[in-house]
C-alpha atoms as a PDB file:
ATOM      1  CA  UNK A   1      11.020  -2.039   3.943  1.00  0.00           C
ATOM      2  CA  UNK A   2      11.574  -2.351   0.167  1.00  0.00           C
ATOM      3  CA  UNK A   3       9.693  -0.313  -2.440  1.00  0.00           C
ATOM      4  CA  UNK A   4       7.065  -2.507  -4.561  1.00  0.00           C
ATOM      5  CA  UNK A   5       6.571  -2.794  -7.986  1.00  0.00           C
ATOM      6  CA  UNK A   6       3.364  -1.518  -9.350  1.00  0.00           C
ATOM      7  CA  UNK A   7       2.444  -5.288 -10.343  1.00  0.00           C
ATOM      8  CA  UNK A   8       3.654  -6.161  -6.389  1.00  0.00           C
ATOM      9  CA  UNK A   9       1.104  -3.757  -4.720  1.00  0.00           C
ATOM     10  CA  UNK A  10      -1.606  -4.588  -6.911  1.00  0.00           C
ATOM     11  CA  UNK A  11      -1.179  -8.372  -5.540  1.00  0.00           C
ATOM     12  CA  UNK A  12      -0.604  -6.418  -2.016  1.00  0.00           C
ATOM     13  CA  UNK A  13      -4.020  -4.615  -2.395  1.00  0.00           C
ATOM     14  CA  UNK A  14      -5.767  -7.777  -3.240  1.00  0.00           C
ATOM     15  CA  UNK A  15      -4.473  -9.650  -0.446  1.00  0.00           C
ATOM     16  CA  UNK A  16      -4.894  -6.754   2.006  1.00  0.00           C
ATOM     17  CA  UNK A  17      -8.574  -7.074   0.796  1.00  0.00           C
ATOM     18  CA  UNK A  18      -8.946 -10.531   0.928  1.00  0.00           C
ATOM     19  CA  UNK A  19      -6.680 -10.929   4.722  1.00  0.00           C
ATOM     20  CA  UNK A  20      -5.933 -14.447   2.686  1.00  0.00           C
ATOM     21  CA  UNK A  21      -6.019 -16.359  -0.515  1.00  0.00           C
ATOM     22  CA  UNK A  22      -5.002 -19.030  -2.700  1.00  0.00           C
ATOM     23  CA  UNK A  23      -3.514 -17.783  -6.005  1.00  0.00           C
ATOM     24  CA  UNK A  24      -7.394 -17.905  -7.985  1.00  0.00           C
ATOM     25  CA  UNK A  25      -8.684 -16.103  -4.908  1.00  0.00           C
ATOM     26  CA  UNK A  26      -5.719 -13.641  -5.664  1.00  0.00           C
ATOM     27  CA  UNK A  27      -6.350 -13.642  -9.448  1.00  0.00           C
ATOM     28  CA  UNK A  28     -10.128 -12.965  -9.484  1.00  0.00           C
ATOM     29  CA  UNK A  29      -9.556  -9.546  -7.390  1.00  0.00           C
ATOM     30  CA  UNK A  30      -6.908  -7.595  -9.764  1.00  0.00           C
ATOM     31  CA  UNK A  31      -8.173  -6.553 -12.915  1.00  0.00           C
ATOM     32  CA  UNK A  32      -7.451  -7.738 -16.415  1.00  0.00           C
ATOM     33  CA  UNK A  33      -6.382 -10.500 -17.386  1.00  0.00           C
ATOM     34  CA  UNK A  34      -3.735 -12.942 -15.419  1.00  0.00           C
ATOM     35  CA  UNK A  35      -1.759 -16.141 -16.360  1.00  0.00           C
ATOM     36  CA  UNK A  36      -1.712 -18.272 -13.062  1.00  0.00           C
ATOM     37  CA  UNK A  37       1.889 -18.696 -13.520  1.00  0.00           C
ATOM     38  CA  UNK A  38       2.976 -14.884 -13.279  1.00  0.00           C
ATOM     39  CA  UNK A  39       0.592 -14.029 -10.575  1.00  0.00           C
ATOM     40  CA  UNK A  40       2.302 -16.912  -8.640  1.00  0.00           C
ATOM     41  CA  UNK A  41       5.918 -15.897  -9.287  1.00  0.00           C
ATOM     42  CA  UNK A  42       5.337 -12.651  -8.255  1.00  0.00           C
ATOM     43  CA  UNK A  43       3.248 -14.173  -4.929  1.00  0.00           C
ATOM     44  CA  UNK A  44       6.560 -15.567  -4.297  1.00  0.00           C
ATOM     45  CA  UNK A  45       8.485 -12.783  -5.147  1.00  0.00           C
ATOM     46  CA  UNK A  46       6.773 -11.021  -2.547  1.00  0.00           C
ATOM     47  CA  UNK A  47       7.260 -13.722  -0.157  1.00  0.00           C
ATOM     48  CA  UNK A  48      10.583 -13.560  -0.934  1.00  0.00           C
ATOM     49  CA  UNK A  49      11.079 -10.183   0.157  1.00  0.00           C
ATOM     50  CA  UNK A  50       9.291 -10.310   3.362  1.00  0.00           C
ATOM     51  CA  UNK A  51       5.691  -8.997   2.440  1.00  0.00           C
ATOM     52  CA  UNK A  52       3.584 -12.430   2.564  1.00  0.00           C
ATOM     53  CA  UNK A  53       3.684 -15.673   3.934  1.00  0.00           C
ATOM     54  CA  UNK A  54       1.934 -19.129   3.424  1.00  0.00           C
ATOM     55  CA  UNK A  55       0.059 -22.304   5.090  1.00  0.00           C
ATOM     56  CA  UNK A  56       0.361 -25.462   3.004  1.00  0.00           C
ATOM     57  CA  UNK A  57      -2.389 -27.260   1.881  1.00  0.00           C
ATOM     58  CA  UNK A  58      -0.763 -30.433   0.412  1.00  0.00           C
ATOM     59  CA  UNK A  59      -0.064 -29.119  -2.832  1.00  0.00           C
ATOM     60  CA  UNK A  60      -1.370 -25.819  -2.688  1.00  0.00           C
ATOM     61  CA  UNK A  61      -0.563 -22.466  -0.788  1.00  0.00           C
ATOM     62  CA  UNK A  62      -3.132 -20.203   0.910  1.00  0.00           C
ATOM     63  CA  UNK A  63      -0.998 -16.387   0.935  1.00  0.00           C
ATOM     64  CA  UNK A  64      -1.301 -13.996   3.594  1.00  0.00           C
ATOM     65  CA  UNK A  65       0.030 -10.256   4.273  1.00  0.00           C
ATOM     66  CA  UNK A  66       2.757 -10.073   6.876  1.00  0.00           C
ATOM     67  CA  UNK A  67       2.975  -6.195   6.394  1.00  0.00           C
ATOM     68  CA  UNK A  68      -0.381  -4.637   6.525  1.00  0.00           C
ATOM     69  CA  UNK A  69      -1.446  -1.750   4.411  1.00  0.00           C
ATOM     70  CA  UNK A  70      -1.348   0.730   7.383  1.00  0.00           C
ATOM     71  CA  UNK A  71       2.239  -0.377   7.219  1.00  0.00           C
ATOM     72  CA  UNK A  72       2.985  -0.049   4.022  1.00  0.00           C
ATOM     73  CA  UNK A  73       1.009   3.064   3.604  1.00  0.00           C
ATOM     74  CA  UNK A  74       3.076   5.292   6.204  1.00  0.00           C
ATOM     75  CA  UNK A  75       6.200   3.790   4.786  1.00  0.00           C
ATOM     76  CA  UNK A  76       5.995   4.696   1.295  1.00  0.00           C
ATOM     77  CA  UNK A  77       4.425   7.789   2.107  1.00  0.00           C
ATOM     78  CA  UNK A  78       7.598   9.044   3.920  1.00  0.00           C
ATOM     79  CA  UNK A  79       9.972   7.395   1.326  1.00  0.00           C
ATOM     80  CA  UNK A  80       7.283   9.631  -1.293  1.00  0.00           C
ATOM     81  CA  UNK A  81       7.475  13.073   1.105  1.00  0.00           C
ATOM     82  CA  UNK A  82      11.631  12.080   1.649  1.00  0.00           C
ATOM     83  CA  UNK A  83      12.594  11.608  -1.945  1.00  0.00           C
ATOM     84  CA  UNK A  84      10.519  14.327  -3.792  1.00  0.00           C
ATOM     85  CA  UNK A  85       9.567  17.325  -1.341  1.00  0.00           C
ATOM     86  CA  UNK A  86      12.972  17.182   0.489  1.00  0.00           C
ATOM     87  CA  UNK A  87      11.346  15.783   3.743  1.00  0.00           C
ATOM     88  CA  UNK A  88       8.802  18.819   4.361  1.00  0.00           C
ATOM     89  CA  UNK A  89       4.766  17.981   4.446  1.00  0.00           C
ATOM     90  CA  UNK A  90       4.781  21.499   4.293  1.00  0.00           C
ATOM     91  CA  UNK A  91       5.882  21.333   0.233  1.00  0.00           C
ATOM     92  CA  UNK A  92       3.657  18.305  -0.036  1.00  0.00           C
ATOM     93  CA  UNK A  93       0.993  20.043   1.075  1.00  0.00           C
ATOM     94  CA  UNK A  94       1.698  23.059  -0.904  1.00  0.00           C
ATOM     95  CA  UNK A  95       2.496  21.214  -4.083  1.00  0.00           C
ATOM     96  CA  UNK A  96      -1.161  19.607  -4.056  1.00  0.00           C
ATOM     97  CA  UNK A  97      -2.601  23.346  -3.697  1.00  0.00           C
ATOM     98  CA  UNK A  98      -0.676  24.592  -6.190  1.00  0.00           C
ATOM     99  CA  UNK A  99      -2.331  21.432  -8.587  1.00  0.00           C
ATOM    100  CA  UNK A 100      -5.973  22.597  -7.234  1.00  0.00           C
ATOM    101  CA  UNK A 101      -5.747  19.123  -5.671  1.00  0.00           C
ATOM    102  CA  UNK A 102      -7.157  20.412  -2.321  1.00  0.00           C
ATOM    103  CA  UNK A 103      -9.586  22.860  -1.779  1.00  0.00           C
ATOM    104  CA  UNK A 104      -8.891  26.242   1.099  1.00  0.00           C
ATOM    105  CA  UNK A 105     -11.391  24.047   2.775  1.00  0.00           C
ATOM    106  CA  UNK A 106     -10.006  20.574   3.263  1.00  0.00           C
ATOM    107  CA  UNK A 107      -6.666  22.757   4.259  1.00  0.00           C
ATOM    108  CA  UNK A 108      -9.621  24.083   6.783  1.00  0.00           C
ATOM    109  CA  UNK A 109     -10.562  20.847   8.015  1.00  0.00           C
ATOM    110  CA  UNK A 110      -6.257  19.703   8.331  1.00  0.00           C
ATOM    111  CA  UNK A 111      -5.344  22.375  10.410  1.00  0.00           C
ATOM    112  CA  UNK A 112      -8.537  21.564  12.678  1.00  0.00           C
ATOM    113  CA  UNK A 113      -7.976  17.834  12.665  1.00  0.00           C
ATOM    114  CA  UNK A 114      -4.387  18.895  13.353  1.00  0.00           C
ATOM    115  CA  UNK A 115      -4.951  21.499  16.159  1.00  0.00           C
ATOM    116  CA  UNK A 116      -7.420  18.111  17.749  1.00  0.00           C
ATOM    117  CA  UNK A 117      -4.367  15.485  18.029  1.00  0.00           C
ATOM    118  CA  UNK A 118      -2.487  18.477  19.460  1.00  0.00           C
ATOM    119  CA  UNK A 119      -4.548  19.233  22.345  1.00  0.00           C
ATOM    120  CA  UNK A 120      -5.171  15.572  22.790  1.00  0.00           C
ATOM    121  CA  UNK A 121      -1.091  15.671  23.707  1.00  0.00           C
END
């Protein structure tokens, strides 16, 4: 699964919130302004690469996700934990500490949530 431009996931998140939509439906939910002609090249970029598909309505195209955001989600996360904390959640993890991005007690909450889906196997 390819990588997405930030323009890309934006249409992504909008579709993913919408399940489907015509390119107005699209425009309305991303922020800022939009020329109907950009959003719609990049709808078909991301057809293009595998990411959304359409039904024809004579002239017009209703869009829909073909990967959904759970997909996309655990995807680029690994790509993310891969490419810049050599593979290890455990440096993830760490690195957010270290930023005060997550308090002793979320960690807390992990390791129980984690020590759950363990006894569950």
């Amino acid at each position: 699964m390819q990588k997405l431009t930030t323009k890309e996931e934006e249409i992504m998140q909008a579709l993913w919130k919408l399940e489907k939509g015509f390119i107005k439906e699209i425009m309305a939910e991303i922020p800022g302004e939009q020329h109907y002609n950009t959003l719609s090249t990049f709808v078909r970029i991301l057809e293009d690469k595998g990411f959304v598909a359409h039904h024809s309505f004579g002239k017009t195209y209703q869009y829909y996700p073909l990967v959904s955001k759970e997909e996309y989600k655990k995807k680029s996360m690994n790509v993310t934990i891969e490419n810049y904390f050599n593979s290890s959640y455990k440096n993830m993890v760490s690195f957010f500490a270290k930023e005060n991005k997550i308090t002793a007690e979320e960690l807390r909450e992990i390791l129980e949530m984690v020590e759950r889906e363990n006894k569950k196997d």
